[in-house]
C-alpha atoms as a PDB file:
ATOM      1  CA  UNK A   1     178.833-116.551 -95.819  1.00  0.00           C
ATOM      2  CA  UNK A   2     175.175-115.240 -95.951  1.00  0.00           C
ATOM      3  CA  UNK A   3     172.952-114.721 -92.868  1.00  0.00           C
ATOM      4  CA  UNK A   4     170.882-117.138 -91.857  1.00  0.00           C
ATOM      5  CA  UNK A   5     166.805-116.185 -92.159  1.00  0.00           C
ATOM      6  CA  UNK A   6     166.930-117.166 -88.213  1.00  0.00           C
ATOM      7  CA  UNK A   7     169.795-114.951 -87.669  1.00  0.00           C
ATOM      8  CA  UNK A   8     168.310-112.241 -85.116  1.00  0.00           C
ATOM      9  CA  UNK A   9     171.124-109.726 -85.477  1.00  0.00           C
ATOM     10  CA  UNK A  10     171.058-110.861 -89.448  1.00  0.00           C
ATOM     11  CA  UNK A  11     167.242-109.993 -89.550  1.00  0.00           C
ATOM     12  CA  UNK A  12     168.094-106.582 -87.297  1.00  0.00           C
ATOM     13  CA  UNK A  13     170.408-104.892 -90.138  1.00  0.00           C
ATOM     14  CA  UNK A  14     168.036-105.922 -92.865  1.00  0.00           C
ATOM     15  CA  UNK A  15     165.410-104.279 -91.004  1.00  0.00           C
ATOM     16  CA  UNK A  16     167.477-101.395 -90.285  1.00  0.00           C
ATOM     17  CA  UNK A  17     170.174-100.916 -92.537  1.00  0.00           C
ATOM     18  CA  UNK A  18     171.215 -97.367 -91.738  1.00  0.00           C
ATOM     19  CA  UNK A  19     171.706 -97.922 -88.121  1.00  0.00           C
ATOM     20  CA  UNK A  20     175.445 -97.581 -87.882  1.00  0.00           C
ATOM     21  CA  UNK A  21     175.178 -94.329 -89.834  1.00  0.00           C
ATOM     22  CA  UNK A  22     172.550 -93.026 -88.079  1.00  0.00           C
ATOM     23  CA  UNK A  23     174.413 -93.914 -84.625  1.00  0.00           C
ATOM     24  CA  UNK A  24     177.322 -92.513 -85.958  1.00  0.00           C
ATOM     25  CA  UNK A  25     175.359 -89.075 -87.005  1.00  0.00           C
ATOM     26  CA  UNK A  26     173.928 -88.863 -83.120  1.00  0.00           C
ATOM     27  CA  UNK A  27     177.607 -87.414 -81.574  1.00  0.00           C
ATOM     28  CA  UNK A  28     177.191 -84.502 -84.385  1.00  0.00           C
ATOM     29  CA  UNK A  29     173.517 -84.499 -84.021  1.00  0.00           C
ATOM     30  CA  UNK A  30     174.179 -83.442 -80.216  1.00  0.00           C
ATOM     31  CA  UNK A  31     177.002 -81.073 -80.920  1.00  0.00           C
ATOM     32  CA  UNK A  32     174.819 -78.948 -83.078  1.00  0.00           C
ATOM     33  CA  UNK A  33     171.902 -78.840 -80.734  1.00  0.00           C
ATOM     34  CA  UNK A  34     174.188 -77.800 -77.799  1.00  0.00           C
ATOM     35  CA  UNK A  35     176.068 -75.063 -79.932  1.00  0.00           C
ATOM     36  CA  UNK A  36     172.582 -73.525 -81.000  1.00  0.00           C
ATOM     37  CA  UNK A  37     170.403 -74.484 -77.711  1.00  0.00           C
ATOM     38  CA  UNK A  38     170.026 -70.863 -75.797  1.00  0.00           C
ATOM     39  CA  UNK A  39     170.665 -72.933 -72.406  1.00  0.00           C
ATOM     40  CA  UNK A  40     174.111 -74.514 -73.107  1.00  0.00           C
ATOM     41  CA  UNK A  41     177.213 -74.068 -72.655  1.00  0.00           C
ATOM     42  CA  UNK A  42     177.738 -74.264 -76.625  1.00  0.00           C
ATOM     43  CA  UNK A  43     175.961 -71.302 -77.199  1.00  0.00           C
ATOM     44  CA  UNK A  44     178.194 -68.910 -74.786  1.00  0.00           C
ATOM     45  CA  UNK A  45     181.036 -70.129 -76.710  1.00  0.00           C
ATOM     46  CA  UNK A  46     179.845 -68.839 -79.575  1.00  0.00           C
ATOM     47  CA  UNK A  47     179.245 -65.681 -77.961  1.00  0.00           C
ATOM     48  CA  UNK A  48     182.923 -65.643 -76.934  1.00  0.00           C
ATOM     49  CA  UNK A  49     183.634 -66.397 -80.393  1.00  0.00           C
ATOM     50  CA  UNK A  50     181.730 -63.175 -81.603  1.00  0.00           C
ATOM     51  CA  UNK A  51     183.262 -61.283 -79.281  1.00  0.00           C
ATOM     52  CA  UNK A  52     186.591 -61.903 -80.325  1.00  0.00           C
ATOM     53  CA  UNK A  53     186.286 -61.761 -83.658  1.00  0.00           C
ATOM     54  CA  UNK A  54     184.181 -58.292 -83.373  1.00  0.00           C
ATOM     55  CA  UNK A  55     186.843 -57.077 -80.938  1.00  0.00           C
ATOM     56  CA  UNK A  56     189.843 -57.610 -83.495  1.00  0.00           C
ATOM     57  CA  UNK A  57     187.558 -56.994 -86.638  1.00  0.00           C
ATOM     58  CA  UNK A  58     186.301 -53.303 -85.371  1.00  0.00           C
ATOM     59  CA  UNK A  59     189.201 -51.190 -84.044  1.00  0.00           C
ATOM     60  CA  UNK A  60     187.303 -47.600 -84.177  1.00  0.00           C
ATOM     61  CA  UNK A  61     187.325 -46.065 -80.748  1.00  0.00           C
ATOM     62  CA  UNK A  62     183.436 -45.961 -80.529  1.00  0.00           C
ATOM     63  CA  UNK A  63     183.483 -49.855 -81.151  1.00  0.00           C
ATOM     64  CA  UNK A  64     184.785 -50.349 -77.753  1.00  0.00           C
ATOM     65  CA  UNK A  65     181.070 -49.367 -76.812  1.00  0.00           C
ATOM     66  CA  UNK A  66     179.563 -52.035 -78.983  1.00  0.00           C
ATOM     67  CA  UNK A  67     182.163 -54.625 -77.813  1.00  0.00           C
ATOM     68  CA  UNK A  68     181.243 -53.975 -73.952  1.00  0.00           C
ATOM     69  CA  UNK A  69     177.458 -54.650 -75.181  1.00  0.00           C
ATOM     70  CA  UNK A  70     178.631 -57.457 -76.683  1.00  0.00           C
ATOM     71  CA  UNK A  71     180.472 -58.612 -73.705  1.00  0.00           C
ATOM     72  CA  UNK A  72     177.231 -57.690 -71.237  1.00  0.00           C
ATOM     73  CA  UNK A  73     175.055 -60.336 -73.522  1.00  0.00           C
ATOM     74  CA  UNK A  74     177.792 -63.233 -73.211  1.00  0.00           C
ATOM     75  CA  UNK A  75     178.034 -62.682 -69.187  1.00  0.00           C
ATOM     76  CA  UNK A  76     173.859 -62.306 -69.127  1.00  0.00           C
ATOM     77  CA  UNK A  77     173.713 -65.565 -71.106  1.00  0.00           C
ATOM     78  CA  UNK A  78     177.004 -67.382 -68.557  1.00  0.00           C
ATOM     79  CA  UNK A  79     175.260 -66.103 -65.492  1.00  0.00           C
ATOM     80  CA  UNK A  80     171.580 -67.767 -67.130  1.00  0.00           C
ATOM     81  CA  UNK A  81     173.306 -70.799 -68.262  1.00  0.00           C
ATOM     82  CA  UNK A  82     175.356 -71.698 -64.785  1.00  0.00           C
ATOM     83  CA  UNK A  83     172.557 -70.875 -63.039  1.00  0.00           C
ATOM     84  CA  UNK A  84     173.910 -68.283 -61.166  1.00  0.00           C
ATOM     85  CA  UNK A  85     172.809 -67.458 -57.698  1.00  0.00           C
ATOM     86  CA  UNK A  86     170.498 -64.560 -57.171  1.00  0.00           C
ATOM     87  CA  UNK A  87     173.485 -62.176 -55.031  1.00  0.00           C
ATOM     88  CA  UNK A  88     175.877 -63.021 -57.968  1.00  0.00           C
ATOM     89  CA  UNK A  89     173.018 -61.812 -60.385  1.00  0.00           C
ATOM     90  CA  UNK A  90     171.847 -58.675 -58.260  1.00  0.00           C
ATOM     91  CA  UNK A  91     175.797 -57.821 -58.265  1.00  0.00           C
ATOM     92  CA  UNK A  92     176.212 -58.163 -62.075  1.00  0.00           C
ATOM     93  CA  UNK A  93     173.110 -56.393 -62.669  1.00  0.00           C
ATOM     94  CA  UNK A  94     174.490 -53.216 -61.160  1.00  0.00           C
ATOM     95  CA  UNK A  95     178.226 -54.167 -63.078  1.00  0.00           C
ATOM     96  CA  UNK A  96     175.744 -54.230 -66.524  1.00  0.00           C
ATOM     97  CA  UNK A  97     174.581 -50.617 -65.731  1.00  0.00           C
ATOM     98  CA  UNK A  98     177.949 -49.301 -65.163  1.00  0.00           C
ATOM     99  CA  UNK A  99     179.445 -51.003 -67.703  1.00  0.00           C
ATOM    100  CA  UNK A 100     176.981 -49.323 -69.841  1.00  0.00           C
ATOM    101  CA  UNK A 101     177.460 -46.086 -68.205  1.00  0.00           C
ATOM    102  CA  UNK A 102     181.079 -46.043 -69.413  1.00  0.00           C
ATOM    103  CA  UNK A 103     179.924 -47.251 -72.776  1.00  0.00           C
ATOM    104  CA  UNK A 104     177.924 -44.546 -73.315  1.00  0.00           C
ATOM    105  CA  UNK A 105     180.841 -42.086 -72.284  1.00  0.00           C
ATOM    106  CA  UNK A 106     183.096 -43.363 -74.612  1.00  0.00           C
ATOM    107  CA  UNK A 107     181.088 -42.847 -77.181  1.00  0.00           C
ATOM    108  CA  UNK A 108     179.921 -39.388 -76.805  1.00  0.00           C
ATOM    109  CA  UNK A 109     182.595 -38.422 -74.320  1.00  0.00           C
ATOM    110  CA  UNK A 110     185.408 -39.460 -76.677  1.00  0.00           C
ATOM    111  CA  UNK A 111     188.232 -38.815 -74.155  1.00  0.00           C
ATOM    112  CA  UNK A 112     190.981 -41.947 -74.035  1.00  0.00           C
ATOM    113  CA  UNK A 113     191.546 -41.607 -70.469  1.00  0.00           C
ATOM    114  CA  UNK A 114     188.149 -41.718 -69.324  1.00  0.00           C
ATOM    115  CA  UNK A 115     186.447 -43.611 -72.406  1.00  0.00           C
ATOM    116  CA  UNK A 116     188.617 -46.120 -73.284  1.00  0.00           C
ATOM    117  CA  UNK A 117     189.770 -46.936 -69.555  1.00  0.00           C
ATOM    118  CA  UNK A 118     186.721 -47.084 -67.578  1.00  0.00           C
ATOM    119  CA  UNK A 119     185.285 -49.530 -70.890  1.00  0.00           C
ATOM    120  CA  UNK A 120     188.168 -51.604 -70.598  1.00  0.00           C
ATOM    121  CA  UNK A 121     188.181 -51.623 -66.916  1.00  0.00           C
ATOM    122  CA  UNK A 122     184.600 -52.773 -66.816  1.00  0.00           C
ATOM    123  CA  UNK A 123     185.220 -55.006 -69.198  1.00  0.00           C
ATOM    124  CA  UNK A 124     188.119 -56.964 -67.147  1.00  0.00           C
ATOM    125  CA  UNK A 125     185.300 -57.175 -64.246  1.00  0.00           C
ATOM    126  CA  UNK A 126     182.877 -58.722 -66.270  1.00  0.00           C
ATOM    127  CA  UNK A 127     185.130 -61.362 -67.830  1.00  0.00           C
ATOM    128  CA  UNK A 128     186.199 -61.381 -64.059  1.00  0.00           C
ATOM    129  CA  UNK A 129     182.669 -62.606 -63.128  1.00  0.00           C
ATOM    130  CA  UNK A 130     181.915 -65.406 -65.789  1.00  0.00           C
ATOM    131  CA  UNK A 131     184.419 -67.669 -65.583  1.00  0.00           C
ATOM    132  CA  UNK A 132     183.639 -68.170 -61.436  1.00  0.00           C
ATOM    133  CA  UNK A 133     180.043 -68.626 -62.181  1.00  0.00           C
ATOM    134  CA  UNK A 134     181.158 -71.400 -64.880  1.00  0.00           C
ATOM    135  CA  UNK A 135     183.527 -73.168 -62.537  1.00  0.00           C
ATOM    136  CA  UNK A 136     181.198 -73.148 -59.742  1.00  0.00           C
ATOM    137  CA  UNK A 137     178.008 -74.529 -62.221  1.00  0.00           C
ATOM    138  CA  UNK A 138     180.648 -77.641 -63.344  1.00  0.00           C
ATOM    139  CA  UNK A 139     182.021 -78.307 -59.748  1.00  0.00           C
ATOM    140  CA  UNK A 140     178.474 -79.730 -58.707  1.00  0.00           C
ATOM    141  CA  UNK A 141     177.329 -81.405 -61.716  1.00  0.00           C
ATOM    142  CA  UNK A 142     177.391 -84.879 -60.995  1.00  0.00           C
ATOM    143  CA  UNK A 143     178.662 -85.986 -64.717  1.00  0.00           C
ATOM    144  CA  UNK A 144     181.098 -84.857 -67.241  1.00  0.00           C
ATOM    145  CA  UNK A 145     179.320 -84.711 -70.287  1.00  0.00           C
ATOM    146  CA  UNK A 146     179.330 -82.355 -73.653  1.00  0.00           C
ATOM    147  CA  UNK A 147     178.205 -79.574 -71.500  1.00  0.00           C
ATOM    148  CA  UNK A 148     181.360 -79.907 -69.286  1.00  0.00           C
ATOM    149  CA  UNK A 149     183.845 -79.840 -71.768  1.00  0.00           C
ATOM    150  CA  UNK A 150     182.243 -76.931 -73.581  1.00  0.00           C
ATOM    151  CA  UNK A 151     181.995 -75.146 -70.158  1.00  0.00           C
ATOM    152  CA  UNK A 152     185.603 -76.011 -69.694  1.00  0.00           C
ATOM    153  CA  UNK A 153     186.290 -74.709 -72.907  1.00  0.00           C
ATOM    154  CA  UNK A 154     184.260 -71.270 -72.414  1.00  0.00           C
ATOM    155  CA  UNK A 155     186.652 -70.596 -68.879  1.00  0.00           C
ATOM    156  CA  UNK A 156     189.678 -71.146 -70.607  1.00  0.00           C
ATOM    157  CA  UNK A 157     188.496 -68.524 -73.705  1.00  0.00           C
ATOM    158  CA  UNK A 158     187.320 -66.201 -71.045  1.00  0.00           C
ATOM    159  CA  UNK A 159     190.267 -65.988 -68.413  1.00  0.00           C
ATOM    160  CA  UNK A 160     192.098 -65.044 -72.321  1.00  0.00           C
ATOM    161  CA  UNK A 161     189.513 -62.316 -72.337  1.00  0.00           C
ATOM    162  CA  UNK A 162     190.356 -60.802 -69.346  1.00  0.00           C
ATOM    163  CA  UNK A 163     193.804 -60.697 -69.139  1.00  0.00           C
ATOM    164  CA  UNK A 164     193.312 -59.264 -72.400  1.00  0.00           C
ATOM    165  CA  UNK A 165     191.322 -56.269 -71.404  1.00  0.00           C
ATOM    166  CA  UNK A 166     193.707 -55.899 -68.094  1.00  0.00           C
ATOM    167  CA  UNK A 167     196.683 -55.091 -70.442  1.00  0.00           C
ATOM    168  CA  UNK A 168     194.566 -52.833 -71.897  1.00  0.00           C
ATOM    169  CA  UNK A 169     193.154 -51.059 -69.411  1.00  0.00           C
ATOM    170  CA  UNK A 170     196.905 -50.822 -68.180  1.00  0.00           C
ATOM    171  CA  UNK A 171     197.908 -49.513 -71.398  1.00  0.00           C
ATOM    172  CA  UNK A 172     195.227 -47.102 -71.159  1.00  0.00           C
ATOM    173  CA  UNK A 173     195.760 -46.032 -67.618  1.00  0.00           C
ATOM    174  CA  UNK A 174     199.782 -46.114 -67.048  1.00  0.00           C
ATOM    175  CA  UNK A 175     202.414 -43.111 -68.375  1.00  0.00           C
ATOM    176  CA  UNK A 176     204.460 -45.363 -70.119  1.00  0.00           C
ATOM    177  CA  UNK A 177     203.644 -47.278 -73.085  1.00  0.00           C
ATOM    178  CA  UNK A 178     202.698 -51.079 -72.373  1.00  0.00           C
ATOM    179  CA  UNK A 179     204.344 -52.615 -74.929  1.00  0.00           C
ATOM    180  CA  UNK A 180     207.807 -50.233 -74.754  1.00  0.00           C
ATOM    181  CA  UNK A 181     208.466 -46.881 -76.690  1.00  0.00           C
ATOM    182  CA  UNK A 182     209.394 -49.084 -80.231  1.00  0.00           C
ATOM    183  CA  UNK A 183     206.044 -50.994 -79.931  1.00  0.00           C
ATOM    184  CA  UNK A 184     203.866 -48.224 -77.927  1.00  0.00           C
ATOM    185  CA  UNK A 185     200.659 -49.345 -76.302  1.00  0.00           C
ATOM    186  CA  UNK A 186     199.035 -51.624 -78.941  1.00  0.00           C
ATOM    187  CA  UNK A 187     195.280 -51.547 -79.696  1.00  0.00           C
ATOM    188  CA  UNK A 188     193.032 -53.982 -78.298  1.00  0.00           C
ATOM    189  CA  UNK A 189     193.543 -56.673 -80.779  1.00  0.00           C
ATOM    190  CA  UNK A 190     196.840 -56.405 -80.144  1.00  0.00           C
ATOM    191  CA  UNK A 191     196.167 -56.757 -76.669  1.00  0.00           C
ATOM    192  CA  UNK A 192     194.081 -59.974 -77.712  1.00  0.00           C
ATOM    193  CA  UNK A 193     196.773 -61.563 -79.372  1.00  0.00           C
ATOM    194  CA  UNK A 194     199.202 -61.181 -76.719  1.00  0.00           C
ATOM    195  CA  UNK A 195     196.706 -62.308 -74.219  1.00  0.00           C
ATOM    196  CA  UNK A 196     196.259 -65.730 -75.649  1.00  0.00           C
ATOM    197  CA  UNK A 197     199.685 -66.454 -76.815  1.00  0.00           C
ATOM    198  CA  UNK A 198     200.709 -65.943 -73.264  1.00  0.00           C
ATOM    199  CA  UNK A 199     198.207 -68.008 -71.766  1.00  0.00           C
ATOM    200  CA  UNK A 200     199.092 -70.986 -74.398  1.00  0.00           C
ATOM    201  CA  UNK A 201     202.741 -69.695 -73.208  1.00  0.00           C
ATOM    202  CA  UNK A 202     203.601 -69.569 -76.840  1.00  0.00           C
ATOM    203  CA  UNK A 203     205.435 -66.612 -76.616  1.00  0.00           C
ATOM    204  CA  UNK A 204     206.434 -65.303 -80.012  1.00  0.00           C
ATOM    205  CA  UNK A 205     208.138 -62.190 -78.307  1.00  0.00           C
ATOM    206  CA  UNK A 206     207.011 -59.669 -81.000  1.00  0.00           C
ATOM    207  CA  UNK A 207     204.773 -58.000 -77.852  1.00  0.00           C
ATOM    208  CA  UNK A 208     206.594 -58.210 -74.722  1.00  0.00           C
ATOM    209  CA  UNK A 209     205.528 -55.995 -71.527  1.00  0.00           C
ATOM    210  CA  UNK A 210     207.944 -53.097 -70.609  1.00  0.00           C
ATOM    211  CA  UNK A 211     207.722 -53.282 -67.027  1.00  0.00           C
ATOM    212  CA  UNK A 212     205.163 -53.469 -64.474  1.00  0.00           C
ATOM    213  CA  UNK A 213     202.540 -54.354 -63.287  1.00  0.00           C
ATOM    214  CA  UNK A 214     202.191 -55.818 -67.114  1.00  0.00           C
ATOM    215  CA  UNK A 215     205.044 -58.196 -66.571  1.00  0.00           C
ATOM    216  CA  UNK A 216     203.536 -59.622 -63.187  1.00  0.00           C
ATOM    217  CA  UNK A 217     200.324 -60.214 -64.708  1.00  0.00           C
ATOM    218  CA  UNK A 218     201.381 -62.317 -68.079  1.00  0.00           C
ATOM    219  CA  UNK A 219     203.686 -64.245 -65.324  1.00  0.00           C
ATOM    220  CA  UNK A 220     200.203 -64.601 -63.499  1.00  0.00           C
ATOM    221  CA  UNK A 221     198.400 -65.449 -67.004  1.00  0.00           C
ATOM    222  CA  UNK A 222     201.095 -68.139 -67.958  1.00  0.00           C
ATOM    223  CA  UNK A 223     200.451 -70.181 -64.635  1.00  0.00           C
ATOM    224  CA  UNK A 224     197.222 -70.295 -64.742  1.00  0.00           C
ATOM    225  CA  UNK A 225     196.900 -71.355 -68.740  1.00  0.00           C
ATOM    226  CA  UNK A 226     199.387 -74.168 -68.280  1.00  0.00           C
ATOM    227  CA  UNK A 227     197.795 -75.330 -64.488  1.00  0.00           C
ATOM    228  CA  UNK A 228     194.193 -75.170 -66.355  1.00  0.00           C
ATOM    229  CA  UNK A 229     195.256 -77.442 -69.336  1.00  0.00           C
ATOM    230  CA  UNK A 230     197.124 -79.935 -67.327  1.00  0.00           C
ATOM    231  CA  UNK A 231     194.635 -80.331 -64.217  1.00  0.00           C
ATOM    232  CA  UNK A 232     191.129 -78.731 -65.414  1.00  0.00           C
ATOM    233  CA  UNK A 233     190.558 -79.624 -68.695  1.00  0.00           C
ATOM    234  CA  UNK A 234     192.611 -82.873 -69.170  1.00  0.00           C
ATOM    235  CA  UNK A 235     191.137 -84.075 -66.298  1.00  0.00           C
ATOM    236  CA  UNK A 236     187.263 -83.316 -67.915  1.00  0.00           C
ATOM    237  CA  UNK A 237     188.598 -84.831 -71.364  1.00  0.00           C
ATOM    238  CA  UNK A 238     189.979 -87.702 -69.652  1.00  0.00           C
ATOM    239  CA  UNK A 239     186.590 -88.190 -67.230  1.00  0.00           C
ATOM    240  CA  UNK A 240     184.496 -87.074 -70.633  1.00  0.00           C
ATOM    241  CA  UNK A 241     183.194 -90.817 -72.074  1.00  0.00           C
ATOM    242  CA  UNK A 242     181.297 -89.988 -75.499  1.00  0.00           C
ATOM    243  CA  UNK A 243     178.473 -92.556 -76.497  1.00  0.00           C
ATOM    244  CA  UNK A 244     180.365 -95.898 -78.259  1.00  0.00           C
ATOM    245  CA  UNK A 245     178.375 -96.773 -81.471  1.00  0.00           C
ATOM    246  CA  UNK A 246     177.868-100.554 -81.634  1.00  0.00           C
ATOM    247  CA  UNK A 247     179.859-103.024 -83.793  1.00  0.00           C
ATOM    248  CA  UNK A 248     177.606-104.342 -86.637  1.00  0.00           C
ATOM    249  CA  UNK A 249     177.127-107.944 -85.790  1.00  0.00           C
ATOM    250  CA  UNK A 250     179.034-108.097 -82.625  1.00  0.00           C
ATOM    251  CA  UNK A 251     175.813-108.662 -79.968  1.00  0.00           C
ATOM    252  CA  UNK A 252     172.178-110.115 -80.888  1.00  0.00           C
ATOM    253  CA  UNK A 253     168.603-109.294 -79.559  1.00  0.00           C
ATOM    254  CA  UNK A 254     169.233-110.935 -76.367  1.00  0.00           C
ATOM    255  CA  UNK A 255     171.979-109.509 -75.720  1.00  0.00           C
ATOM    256  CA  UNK A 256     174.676-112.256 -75.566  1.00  0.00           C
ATOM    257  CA  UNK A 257     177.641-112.028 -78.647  1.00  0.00           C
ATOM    258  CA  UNK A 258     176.803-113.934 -81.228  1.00  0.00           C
ATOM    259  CA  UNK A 259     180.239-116.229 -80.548  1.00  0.00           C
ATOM    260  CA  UNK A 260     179.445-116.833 -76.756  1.00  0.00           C
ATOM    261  CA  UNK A 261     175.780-117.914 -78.290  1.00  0.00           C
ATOM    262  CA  UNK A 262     176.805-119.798 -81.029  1.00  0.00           C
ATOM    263  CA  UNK A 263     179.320-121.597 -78.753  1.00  0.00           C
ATOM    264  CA  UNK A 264     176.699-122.249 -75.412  1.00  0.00           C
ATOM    265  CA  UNK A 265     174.347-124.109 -77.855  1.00  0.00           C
ATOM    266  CA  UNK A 266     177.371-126.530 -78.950  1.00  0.00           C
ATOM    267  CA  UNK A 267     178.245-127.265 -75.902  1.00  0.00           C
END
């Protein structure tokens, strides 16, 4: 059956015959601008990203200074995004500085237990910092839209981060070895990889803590990954409604279906 010249929602697809695509494009359309946009959440998970992948990809001792630059530029751009208050900012501005105190000792110092320990150390703190100032930015917003379930997103990769730099700062700092005399202390993408699968509780066991305070913290780091994923961010996918694209003959101009029309006039 062919649509009638009269047809209003007939004459609207003729007129505009890539509508449904271009509807369908707008979901990706505003993915893309949030992941590139300087002030969204989309961007600092991309920074997260980088700093992950720079973290596992460069395992040189002097790239631990690098990586806590890294890390200063993800919490500047978290504390810019959340719109952090001015005491939070004043605080991490004198965190940056010290944090880039001990970069600059581990890289001309060279010295493990000063180096490597006060960089992963400040690390921890900043990775401490960010995820509070996301939490607090998503507790008042007054919808949960893309930028809340990226923002959810960015906590959960962060708190990963920091226990993360906690084991090893603790590997760094303790007489024993973290991991146990077979496995030793483990480098810091070692660190990373036992970080998150203990927050996903996957627990292959090929890292396991020797004693503690390690073991008290992945027993720390296991709560809070499952209690985030079952009450924060289910409840912001859950909350989260995405934009419905329209069904392609389904309502005309004025706004009635075209059955409930169709059917009023033959009545």
């Amino acid at each position: 059956m062919t649509d009638s010249p009269n047809d209003p929602a007939g004459a609207a697809r003729a007129a505009d015959p890539d509508a449904p695509d271009s509807a369908r494009r707008q979901p990706i359309r505003r993915l893309g601008r949030a992941m590139v946009s300087p002030d969204s959440y989309g961007s600092v998970l991309l920074l997260i990203l980088f700093t992950y992948l720079f973290s596992v990809g460069v395992t040189a001792s002097w790239a631990a200074s690098l990586v806590i630059t890294v890390q200063i530029g993800t919490v500047w751009a978290v504390l810019r995004v959340s719109g952090a208050r001015r005491s939070v900012r004043r605080v991490a501005a004198v965190l940056f500085v010290i944090s880039a105190i001990a970069a600059a000792v581990n890289l001309f110092v060279g010295k493990e237990a000063t180096g490597a320990g006060a960089v992963a150390f400040m690390s921890a703190v900043l990775y401490l910092i960010a995820p509070f100032s996301i939490t607090r930015s998503l507790l008042f917003r007054r919808e949960v839209d893309l930028q809340t379930v990226l923002g959810a997103i960015d906590i959960y990769l962060l708190v990963g981060m920091l226990f993360a730099f906690i084991y090893h700062f603790l590997g760094v700092v303790q007489p024993s070895a973290f991991f146990g005399a077979a496995v030793g202390d483990g480098k810091l993408p070692q660190d990373l990889f036992f970080s998150f699968t203990t927050l996903t509780t996957t627990g292959y066991g090929n890292y396991v803590p020797a004693g503690n305070p390690g073991q008290s913290f992945a027993v720390a780091e296991m709560l809070i990954g499952q209690l985030f994923l079952v009450i924060a961010v289910a409840k912001v996918i859950n909350a989260y409604t995405p934009v419905r694209l329209p069904i392609a003959g389904s309502q005309q101009t004025g706004g009635k279906p075209a059955d409930e029309s169709a059917g009023g006039e033959g009545s």
